[in-house]
PDB file of N, CA and C in Angstrom:
ATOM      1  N   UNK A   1     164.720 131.198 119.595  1.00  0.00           N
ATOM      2  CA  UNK A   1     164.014 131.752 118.440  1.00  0.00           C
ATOM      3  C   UNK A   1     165.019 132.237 117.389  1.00  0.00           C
ATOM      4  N   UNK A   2     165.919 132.780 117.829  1.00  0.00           N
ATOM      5  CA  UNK A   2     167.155 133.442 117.070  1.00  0.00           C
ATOM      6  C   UNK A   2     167.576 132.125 116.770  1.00  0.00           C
ATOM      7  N   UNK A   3     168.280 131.137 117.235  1.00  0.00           N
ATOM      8  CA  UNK A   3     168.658 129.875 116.109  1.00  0.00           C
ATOM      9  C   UNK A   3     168.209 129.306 115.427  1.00  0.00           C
ATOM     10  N   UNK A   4     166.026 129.724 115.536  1.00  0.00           N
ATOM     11  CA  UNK A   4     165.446 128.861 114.111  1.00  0.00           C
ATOM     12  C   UNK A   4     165.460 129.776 113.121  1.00  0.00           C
ATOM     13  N   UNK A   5     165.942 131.365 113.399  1.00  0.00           N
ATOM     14  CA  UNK A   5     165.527 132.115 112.229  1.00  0.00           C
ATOM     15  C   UNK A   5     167.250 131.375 111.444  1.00  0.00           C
ATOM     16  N   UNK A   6     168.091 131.388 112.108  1.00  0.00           N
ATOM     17  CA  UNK A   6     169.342 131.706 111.127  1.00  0.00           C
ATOM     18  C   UNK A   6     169.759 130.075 110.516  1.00  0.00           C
ATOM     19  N   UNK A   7     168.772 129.196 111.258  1.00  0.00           N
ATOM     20  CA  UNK A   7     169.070 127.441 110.294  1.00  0.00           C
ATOM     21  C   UNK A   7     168.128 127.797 109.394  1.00  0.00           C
ATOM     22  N   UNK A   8     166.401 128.501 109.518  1.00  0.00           N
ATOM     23  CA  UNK A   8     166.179 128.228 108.586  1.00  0.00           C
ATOM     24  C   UNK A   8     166.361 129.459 107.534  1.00  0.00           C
ATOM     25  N   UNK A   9     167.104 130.930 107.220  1.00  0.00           N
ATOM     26  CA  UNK A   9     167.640 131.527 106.495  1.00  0.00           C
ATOM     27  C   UNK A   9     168.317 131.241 105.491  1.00  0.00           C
ATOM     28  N   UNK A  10     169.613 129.656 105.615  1.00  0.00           N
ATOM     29  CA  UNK A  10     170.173 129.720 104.801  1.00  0.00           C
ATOM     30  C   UNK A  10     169.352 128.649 103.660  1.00  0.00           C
ATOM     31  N   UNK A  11     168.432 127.929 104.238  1.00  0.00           N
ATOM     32  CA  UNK A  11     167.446 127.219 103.620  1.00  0.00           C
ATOM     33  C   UNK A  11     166.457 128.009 102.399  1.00  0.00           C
ATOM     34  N   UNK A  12     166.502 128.775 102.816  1.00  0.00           N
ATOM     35  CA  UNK A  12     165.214 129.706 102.118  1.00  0.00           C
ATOM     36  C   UNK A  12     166.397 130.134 100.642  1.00  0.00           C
ATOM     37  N   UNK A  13     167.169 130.626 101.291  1.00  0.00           N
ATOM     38  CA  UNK A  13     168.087 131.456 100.377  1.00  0.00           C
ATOM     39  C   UNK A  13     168.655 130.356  99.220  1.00  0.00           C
ATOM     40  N   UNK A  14     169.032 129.209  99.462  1.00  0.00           N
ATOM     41  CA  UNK A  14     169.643 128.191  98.791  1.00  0.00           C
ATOM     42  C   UNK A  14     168.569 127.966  97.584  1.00  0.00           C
ATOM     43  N   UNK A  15     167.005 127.577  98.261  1.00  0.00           N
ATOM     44  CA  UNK A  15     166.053 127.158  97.010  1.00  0.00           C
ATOM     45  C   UNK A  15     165.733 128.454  96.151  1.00  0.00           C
ATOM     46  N   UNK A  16     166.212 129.997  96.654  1.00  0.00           N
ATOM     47  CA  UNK A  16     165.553 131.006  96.309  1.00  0.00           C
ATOM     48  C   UNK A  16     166.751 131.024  95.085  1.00  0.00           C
ATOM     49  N   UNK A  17     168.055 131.004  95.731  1.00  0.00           N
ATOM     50  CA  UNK A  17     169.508 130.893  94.564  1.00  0.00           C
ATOM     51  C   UNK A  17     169.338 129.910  93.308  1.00  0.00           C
ATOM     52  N   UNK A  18     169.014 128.642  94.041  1.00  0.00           N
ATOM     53  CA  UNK A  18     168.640 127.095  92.698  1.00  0.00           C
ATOM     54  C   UNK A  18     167.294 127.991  91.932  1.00  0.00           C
ATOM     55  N   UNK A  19     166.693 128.815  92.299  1.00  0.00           N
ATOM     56  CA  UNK A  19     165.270 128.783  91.001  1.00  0.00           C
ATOM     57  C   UNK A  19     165.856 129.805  90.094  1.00  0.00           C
ATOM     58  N   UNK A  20     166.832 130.984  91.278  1.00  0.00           N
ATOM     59  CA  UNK A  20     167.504 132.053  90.157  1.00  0.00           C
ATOM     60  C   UNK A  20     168.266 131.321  89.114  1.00  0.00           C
ATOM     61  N   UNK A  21     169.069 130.535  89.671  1.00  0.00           N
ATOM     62  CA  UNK A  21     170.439 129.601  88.424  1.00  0.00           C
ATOM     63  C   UNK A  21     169.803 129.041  87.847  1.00  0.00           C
ATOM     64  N   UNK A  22     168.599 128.227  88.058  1.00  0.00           N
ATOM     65  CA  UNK A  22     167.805 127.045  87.268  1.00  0.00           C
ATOM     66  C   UNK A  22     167.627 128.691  85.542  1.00  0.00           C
ATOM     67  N   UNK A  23     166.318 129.542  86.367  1.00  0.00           N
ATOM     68  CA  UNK A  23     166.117 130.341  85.329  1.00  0.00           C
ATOM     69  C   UNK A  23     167.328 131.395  84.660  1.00  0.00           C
ATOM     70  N   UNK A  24     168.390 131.221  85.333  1.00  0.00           N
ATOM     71  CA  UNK A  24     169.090 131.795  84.583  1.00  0.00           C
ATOM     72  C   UNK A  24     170.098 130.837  83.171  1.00  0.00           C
ATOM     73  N   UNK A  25     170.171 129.963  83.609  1.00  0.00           N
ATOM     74  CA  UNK A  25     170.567 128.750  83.055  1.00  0.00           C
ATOM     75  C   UNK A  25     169.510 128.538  81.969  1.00  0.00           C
ATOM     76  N   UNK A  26     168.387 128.369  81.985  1.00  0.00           N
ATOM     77  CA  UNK A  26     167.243 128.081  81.221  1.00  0.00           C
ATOM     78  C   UNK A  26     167.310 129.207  80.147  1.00  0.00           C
ATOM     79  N   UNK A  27     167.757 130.300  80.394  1.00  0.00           N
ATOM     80  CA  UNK A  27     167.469 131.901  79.531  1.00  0.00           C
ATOM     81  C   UNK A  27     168.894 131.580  78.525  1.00  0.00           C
ATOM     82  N   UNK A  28     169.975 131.116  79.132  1.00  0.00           N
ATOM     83  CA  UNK A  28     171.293 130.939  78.275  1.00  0.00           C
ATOM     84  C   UNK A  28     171.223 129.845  77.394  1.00  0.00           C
ATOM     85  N   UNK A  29     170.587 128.845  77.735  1.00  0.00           N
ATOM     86  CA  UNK A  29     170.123 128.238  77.166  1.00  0.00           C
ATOM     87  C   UNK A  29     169.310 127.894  75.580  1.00  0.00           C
ATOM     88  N   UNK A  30     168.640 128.726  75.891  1.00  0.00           N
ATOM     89  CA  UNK A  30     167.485 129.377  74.772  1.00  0.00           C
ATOM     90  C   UNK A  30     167.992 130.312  73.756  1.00  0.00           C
ATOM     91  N   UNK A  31     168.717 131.090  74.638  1.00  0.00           N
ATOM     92  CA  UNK A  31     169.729 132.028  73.664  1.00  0.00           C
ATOM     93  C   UNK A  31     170.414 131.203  72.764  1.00  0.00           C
ATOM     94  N   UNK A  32     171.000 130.239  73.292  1.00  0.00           N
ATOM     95  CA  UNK A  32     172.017 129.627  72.465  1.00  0.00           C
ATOM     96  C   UNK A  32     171.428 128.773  71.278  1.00  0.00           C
ATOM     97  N   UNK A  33     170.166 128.478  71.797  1.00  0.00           N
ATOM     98  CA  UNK A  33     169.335 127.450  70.765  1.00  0.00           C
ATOM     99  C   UNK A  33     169.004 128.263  69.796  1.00  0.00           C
ATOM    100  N   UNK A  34     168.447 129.261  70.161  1.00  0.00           N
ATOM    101  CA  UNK A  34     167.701 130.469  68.775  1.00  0.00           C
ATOM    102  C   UNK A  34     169.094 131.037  68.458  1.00  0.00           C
TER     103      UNK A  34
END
């Protein structure tokens, strides 16, 4: 049970990191356009 929590932890965290960078990327973005 302990080895499905910690394969699937770094899974979760990776798509949770890509939506932060996506929207943080997207906000610098915009800045730069306006």
């Amino acid at each position: 049970m302990n080895l499905t929590v910690e394969l699937a932890a770094p899974h979760r965290m990776k798509r949770i990191l890509s939506k932060t960078f996506t929207r943080f990327i997207s906000m610098i973005f915009r800045a730069n356009m306006g």
